[in-house]
PDB file of N, CA and C in Angstrom:
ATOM      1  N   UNK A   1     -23.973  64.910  79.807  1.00  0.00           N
ATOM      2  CA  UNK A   1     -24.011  65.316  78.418  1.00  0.00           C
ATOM      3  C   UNK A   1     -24.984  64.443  77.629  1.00  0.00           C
ATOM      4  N   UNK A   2     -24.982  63.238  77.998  1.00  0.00           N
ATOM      5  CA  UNK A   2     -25.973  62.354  77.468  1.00  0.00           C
ATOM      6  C   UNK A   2     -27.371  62.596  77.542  1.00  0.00           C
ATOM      7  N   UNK A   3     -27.701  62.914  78.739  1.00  0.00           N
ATOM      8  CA  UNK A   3     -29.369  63.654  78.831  1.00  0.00           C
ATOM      9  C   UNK A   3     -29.642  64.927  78.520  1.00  0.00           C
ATOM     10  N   UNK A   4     -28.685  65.716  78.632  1.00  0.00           N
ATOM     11  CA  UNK A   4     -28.845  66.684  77.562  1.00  0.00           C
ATOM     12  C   UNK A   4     -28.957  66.549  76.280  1.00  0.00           C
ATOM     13  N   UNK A   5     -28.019  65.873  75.563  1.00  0.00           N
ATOM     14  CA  UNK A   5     -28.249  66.075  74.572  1.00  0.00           C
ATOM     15  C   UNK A   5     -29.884  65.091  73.775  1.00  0.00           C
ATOM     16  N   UNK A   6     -30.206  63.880  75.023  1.00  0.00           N
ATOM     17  CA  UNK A   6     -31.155  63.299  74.726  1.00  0.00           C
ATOM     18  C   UNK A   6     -32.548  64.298  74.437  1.00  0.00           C
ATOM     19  N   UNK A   7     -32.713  65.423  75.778  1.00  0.00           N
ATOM     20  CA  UNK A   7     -33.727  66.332  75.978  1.00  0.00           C
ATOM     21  C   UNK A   7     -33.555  67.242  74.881  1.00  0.00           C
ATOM     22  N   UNK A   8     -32.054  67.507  73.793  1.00  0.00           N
ATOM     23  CA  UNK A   8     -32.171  68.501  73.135  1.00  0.00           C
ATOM     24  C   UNK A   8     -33.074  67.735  71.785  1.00  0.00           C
ATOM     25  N   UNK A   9     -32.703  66.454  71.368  1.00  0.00           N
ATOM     26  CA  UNK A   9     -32.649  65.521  70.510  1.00  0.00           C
ATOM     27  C   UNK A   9     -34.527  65.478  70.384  1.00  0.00           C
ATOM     28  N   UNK A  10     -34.900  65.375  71.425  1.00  0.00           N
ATOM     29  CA  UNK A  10     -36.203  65.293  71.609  1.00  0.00           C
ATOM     30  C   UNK A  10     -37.384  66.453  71.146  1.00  0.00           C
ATOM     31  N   UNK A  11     -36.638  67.549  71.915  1.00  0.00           N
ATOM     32  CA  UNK A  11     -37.237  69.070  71.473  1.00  0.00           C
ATOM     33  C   UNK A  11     -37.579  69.087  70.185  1.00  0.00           C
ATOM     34  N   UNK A  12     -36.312  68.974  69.390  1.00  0.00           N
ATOM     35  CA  UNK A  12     -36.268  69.267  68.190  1.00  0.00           C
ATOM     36  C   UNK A  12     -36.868  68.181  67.421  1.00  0.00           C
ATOM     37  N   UNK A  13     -37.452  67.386  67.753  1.00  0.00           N
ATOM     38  CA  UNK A  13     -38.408  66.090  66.767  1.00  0.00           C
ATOM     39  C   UNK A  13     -39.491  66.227  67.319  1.00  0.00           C
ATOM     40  N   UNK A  14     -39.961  67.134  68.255  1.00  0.00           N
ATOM     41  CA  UNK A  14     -41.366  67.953  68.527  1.00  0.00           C
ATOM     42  C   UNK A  14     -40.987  68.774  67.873  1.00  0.00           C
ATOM     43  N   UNK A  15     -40.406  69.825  67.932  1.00  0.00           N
ATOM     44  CA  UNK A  15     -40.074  71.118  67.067  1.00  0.00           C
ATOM     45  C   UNK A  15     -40.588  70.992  65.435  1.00  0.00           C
ATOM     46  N   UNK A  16     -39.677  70.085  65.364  1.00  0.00           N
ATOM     47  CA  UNK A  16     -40.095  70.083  63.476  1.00  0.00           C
ATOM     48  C   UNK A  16     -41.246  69.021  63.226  1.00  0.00           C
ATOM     49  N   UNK A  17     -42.224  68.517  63.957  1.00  0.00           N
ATOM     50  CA  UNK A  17     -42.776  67.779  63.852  1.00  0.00           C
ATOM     51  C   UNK A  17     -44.153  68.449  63.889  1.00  0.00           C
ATOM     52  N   UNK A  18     -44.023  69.738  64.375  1.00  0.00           N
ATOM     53  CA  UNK A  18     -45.693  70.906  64.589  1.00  0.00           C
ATOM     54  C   UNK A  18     -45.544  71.474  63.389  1.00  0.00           C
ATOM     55  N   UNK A  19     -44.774  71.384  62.243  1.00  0.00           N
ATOM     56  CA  UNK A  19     -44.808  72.168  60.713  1.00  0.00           C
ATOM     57  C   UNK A  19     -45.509  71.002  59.397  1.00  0.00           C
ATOM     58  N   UNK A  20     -45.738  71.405  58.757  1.00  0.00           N
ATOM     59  CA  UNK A  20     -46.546  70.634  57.116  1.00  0.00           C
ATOM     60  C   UNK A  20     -45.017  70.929  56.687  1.00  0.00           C
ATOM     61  N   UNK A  21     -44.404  70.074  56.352  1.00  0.00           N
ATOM     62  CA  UNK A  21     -43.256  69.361  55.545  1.00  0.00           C
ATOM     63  C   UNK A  21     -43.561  68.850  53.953  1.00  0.00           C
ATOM     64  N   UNK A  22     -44.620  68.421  54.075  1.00  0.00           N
ATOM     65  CA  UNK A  22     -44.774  67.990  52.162  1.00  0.00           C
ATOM     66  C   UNK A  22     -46.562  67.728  52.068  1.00  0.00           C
ATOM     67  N   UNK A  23     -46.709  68.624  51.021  1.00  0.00           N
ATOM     68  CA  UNK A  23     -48.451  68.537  50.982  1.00  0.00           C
ATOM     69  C   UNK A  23     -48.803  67.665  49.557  1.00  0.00           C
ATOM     70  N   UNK A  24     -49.520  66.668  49.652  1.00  0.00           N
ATOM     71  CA  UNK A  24     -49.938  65.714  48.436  1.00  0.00           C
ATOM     72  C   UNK A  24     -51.337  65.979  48.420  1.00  0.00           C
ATOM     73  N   UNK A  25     -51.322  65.973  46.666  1.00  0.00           N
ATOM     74  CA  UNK A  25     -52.919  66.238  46.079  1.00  0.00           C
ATOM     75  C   UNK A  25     -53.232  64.897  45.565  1.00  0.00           C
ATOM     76  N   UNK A  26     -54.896  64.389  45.970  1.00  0.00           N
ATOM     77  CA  UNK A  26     -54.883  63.001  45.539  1.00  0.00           C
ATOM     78  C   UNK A  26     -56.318  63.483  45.064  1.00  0.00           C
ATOM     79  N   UNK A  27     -56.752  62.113  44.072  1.00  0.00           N
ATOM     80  CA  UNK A  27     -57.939  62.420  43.471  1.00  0.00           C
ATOM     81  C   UNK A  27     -57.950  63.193  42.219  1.00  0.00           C
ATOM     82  N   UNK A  28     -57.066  63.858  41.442  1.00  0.00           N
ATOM     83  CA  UNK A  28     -57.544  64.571  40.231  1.00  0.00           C
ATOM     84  C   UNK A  28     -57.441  63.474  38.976  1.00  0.00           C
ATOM     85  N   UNK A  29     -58.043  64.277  38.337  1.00  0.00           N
ATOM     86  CA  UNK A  29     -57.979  63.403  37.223  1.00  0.00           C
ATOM     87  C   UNK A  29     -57.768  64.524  35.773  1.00  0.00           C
ATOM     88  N   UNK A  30     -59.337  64.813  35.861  1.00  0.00           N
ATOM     89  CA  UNK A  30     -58.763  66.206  34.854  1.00  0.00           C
ATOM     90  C   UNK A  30     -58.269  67.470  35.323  1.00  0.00           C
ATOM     91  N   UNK A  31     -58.600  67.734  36.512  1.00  0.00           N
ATOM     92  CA  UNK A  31     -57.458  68.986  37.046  1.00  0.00           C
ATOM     93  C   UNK A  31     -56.331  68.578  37.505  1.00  0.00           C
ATOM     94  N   UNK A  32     -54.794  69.355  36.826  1.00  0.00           N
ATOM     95  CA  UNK A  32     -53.747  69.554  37.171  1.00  0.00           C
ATOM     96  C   UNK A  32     -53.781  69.454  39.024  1.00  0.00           C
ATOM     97  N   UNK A  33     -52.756  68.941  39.249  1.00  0.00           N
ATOM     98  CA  UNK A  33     -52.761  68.876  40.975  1.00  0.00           C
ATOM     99  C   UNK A  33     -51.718  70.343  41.346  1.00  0.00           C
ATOM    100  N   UNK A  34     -51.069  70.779  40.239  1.00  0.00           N
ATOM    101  CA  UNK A  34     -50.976  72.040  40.109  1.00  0.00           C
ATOM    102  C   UNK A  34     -51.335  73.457  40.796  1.00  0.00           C
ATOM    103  N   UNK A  35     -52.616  73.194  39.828  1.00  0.00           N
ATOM    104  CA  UNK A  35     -53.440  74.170  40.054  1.00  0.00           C
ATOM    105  C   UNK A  35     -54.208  73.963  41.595  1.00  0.00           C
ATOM    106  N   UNK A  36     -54.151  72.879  42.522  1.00  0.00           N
ATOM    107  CA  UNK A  36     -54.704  73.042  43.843  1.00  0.00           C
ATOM    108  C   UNK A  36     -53.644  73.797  44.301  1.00  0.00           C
ATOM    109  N   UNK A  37     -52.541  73.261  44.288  1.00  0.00           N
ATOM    110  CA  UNK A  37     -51.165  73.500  45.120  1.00  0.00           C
ATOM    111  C   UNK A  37     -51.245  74.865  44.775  1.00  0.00           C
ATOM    112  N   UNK A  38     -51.425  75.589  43.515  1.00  0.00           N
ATOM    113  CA  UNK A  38     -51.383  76.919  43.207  1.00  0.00           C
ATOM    114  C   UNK A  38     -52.269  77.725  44.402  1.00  0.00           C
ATOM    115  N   UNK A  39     -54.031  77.268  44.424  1.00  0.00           N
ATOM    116  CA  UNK A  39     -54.241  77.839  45.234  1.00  0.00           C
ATOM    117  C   UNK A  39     -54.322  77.528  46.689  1.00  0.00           C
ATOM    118  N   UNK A  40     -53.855  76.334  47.347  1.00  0.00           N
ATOM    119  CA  UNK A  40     -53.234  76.521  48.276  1.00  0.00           C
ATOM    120  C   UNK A  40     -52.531  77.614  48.792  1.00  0.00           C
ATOM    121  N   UNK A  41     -51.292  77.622  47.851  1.00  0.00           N
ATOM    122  CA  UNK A  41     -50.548  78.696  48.238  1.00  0.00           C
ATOM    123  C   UNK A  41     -50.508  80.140  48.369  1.00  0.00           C
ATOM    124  N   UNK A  42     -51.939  80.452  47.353  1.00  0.00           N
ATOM    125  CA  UNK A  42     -52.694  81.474  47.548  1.00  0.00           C
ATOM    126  C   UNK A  42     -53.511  81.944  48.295  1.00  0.00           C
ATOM    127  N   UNK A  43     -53.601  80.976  49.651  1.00  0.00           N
ATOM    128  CA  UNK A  43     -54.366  80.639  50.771  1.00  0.00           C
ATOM    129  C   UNK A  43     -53.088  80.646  52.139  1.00  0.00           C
ATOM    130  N   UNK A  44     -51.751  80.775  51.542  1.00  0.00           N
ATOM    131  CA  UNK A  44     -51.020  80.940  52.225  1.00  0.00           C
ATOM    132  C   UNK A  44     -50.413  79.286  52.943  1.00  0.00           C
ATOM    133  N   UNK A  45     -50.834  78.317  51.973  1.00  0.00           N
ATOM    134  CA  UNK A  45     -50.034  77.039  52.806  1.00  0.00           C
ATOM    135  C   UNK A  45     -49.228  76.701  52.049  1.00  0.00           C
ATOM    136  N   UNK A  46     -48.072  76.344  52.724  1.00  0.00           N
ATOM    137  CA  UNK A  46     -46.735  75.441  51.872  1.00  0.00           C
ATOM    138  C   UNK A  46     -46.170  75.229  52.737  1.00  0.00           C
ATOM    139  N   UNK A  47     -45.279  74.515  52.258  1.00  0.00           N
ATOM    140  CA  UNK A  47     -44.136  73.608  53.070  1.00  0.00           C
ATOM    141  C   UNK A  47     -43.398  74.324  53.944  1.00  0.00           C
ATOM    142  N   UNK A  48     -43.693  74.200  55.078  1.00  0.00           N
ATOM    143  CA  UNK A  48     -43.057  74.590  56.078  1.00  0.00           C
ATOM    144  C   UNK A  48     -43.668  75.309  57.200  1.00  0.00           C
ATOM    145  N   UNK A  49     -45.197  75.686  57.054  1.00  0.00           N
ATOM    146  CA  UNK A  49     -46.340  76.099  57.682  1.00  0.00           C
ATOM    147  C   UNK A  49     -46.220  75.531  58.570  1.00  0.00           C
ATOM    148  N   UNK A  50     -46.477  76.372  60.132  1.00  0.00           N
ATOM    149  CA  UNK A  50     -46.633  75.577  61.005  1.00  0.00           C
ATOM    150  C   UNK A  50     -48.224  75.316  61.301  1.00  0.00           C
ATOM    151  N   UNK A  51     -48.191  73.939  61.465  1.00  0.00           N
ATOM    152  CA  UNK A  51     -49.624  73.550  62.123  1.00  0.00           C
ATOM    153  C   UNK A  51     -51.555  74.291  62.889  1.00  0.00           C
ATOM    154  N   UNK A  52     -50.480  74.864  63.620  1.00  0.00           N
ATOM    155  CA  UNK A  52     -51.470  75.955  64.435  1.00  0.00           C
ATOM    156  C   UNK A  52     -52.092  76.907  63.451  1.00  0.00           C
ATOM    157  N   UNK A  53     -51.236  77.425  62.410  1.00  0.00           N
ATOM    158  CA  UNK A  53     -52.431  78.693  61.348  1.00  0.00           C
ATOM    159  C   UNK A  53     -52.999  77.801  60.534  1.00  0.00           C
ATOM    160  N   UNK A  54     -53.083  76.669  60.499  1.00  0.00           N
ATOM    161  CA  UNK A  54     -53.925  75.860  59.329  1.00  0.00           C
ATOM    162  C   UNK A  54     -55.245  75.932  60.359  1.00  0.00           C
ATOM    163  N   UNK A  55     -56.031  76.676  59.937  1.00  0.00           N
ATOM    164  CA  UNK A  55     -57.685  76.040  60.056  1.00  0.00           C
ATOM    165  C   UNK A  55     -58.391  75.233  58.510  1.00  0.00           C
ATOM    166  N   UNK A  56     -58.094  74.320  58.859  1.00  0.00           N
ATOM    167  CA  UNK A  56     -59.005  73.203  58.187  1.00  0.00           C
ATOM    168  C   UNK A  56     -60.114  73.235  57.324  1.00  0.00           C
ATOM    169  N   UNK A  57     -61.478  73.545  58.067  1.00  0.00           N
ATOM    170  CA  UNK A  57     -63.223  73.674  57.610  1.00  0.00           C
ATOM    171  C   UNK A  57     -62.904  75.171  56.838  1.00  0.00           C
ATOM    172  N   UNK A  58     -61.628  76.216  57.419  1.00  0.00           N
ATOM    173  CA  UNK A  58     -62.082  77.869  56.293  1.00  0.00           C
ATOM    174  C   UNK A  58     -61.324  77.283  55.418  1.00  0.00           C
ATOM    175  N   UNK A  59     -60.367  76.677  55.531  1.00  0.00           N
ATOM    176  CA  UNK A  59     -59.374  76.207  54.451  1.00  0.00           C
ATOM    177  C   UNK A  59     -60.285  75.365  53.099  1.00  0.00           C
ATOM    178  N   UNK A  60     -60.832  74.838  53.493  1.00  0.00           N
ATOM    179  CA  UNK A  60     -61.677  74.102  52.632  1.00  0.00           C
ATOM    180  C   UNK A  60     -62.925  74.553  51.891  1.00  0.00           C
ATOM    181  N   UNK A  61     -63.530  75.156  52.708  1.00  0.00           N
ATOM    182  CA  UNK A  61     -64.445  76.385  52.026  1.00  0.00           C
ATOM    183  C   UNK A  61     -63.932  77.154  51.299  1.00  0.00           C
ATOM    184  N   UNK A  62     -62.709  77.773  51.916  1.00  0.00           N
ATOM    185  CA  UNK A  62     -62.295  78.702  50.604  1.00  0.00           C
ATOM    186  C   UNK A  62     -61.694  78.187  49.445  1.00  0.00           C
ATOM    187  N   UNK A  63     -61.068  76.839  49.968  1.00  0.00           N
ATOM    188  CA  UNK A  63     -60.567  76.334  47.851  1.00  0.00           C
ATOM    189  C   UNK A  63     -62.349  75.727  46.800  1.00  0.00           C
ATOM    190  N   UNK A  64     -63.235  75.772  48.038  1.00  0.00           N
ATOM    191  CA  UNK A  64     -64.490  75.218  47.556  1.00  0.00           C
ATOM    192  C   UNK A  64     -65.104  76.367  46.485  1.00  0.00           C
ATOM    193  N   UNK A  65     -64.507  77.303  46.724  1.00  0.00           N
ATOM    194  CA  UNK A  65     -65.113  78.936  46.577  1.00  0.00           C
ATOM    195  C   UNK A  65     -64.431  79.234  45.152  1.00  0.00           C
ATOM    196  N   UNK A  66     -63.277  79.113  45.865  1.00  0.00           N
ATOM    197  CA  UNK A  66     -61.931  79.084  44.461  1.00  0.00           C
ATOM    198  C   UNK A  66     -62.186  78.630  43.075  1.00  0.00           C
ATOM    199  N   UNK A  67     -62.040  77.332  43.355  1.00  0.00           N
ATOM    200  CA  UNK A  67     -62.098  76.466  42.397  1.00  0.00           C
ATOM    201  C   UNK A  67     -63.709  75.468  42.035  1.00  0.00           C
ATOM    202  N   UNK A  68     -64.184  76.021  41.593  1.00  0.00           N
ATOM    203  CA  UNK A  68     -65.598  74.970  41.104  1.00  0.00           C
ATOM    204  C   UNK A  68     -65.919  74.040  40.370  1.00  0.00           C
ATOM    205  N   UNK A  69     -64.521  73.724  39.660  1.00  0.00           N
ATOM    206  CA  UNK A  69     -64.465  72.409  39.000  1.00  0.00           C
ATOM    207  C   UNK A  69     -64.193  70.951  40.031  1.00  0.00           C
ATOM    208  N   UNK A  70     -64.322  71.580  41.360  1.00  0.00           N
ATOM    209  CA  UNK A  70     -64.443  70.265  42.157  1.00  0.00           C
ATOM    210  C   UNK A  70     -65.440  69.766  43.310  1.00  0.00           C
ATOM    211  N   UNK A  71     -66.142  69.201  43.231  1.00  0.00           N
ATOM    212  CA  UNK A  71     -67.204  68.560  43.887  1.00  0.00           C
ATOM    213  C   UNK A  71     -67.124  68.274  45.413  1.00  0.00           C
ATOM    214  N   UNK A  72     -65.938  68.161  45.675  1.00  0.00           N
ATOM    215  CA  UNK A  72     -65.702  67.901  46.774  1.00  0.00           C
ATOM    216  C   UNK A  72     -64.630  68.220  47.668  1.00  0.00           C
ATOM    217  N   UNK A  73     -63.982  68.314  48.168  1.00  0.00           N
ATOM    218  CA  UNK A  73     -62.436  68.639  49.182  1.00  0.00           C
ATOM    219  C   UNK A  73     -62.601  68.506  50.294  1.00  0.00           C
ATOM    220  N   UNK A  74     -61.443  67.585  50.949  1.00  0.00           N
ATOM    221  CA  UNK A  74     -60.871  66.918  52.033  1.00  0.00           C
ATOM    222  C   UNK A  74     -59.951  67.660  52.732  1.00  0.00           C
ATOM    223  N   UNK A  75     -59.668  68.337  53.397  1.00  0.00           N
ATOM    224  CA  UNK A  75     -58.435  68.156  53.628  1.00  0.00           C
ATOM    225  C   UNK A  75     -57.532  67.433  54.905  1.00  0.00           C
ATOM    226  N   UNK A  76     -56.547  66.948  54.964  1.00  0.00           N
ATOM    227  CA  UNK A  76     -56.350  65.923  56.373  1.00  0.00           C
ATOM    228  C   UNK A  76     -55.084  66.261  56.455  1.00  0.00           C
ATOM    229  N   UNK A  77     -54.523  66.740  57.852  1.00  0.00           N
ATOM    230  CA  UNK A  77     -52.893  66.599  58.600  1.00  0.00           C
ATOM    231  C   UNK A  77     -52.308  65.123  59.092  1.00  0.00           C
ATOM    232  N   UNK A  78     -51.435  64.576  58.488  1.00  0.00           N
ATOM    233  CA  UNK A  78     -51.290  63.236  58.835  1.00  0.00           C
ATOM    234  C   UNK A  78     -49.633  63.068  58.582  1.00  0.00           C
ATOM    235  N   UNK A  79     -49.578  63.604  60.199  1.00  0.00           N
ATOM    236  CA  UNK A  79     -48.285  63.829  60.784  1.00  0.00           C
ATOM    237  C   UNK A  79     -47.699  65.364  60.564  1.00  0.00           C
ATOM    238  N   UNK A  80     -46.420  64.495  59.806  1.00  0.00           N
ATOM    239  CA  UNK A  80     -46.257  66.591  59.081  1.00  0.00           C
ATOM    240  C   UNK A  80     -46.724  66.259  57.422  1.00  0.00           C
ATOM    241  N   UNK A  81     -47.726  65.948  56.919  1.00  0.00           N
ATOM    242  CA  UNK A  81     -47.799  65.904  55.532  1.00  0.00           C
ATOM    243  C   UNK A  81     -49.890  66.124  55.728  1.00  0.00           C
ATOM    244  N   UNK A  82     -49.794  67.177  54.790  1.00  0.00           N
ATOM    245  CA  UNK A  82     -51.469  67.849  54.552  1.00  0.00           C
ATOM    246  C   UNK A  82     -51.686  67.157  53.152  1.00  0.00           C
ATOM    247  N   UNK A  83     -52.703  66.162  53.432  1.00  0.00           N
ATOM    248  CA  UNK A  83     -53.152  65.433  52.096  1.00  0.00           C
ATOM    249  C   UNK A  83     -54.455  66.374  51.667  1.00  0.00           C
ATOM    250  N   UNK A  84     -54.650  66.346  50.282  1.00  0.00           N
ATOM    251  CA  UNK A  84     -55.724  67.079  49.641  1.00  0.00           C
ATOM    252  C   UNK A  84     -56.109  66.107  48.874  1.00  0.00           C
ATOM    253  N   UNK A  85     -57.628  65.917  49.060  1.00  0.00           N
ATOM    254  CA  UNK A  85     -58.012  65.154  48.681  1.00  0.00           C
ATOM    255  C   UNK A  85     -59.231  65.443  47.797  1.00  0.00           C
ATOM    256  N   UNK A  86     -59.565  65.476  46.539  1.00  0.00           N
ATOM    257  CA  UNK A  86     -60.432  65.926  45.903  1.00  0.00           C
ATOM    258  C   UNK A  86     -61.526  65.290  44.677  1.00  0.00           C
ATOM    259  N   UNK A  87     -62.561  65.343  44.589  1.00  0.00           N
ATOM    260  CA  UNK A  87     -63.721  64.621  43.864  1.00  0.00           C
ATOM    261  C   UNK A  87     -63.845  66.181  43.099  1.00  0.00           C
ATOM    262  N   UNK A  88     -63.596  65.567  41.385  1.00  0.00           N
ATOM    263  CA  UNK A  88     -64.277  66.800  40.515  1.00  0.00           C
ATOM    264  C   UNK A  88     -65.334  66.602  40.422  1.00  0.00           C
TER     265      UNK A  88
END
């Protein structure tokens, strides 16, 4: 029962560990961090996304597209948390 439940214990901290759990916007100053998260989510990411449908480089092009009050965008997976990182 013990290695079972070790192998189940395990699964499941891979399991929930392939999803974006909490996404932080860093870098604004005069834009609302809001309004990224807005279109994030209009891009289809939020909390609880698993890993694998995030492409990155379209992800970033398209908030580049979106939004033109910003100069720059990052975006980075670091662990289960998607940092956004942005230069207006």
């Amino acid at each position: 029962m013990l290695l079972a439940g070790m192998i189940i214990c395990l699964a499941l901290v891979y399991g929930f560990s392939s999803f974006v759990w909490v996404i932080e916007v860093k870098g604004t100053e005069k834009l609302e961090a809001s309004v990224i998260m807005d279109a994030l989510r209009e891009n289809g990411i939020e909390p609880g996304i698993w890993k694998g449908h995030i492409n990155i480089r379209d992800l970033e092009n398209e908030l580049m597209i979106q939004l033109p009050q910003i100069s720059w965008l990052g975006l980075e997976l670091r662990g289960v948390k998607l940092v956004a990182e942005i230069v207006e």
